[in-house]
Protein backbone atom coordinates (compact mmCIF):
# COMPACT_ATOMS: atom_id res chain seq x y z
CA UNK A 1 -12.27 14.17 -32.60
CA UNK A 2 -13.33 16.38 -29.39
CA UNK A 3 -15.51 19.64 -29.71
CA UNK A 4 -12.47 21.08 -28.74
CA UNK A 5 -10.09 20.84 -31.04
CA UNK A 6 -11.19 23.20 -33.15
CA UNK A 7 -10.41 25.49 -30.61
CA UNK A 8 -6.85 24.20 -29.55
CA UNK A 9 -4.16 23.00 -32.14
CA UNK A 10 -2.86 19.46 -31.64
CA UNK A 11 0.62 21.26 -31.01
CA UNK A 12 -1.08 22.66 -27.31
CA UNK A 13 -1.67 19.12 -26.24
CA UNK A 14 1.84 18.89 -25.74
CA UNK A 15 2.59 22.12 -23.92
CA UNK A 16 -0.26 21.77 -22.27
CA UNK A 17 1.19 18.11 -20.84
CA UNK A 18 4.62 19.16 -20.36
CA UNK A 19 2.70 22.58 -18.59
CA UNK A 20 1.21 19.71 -16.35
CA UNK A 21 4.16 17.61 -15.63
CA UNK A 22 6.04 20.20 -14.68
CA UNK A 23 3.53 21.24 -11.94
CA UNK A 24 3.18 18.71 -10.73
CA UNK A 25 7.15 17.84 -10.56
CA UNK A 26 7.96 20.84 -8.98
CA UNK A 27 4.70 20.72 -6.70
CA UNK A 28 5.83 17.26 -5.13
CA UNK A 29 9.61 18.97 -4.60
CA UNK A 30 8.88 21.30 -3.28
CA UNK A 31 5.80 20.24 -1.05
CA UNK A 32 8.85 17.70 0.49
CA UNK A 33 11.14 20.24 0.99
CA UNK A 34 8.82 22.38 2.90
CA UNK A 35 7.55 19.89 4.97
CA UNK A 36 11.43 18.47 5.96
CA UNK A 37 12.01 22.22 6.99
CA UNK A 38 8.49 22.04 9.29
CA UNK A 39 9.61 18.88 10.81
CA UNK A 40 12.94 20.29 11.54
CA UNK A 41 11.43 23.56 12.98
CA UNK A 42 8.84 21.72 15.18
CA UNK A 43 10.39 18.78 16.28
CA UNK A 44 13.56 17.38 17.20
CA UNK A 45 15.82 14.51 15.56
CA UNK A 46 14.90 11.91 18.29
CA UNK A 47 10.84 12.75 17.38
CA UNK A 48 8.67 11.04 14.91
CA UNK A 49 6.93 14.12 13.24
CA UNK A 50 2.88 14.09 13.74
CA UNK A 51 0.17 13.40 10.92
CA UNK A 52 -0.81 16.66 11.44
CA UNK A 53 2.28 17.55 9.44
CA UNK A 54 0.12 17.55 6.33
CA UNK A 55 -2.48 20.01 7.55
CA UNK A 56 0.10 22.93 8.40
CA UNK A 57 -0.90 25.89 6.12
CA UNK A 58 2.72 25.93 4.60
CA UNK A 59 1.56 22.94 2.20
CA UNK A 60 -1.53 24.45 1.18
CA UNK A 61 0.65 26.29 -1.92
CA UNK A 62 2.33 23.07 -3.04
CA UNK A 63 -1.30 21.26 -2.56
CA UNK A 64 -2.70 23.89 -5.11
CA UNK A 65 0.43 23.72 -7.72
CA UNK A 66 -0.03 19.76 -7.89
CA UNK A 67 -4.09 20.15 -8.29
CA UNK A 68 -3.31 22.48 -11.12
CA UNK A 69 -0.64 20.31 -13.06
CA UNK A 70 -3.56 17.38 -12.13
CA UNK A 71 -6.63 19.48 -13.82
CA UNK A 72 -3.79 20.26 -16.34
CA UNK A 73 -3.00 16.72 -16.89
CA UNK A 74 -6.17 15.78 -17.14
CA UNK A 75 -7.33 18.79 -19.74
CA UNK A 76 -4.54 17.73 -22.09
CA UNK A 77 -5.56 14.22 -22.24
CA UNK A 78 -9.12 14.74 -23.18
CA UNK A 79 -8.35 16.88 -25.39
């Protein structure tokens, strides 16, 4: 038993993990979708898209939703 759970119900664990999951599911979609319409903008069909791809400032959002629904993930199980 954790320090914690006198604090937080066992019934939070499982929002708290679905809270998680679903951050991180909708991070991941929508982190691909954003960076299929950056490759489309930027280059053309014949192109490989750069590395760089990763770095554009458009991902940055997605980046933060999936570290939350990590940190999430990771609060719920030690809990």
């Amino acid at each position: 038993m954790s320090k914690y759970s006198v604090i937080i119900n066992p019934s939070m664990q499982w929002v708290l993990g679905f809270s998680a999951i679903v951050l991180l599911i909708a991070g991941l979609i929508g982190q691909a979708f954003e960076m299929r319409k950056i490759r489309l903008a930027t280059y053309r069909d014949e192109e490989l898209a750069s590395s760089n791809i990763f770095l554009n400032k458009k991902n940055f959002k997605w980046y933060a939703i999936i570290g939350a629904g990590m940190i999430l993930w990771y609060v719920s199980e030690r809990i």
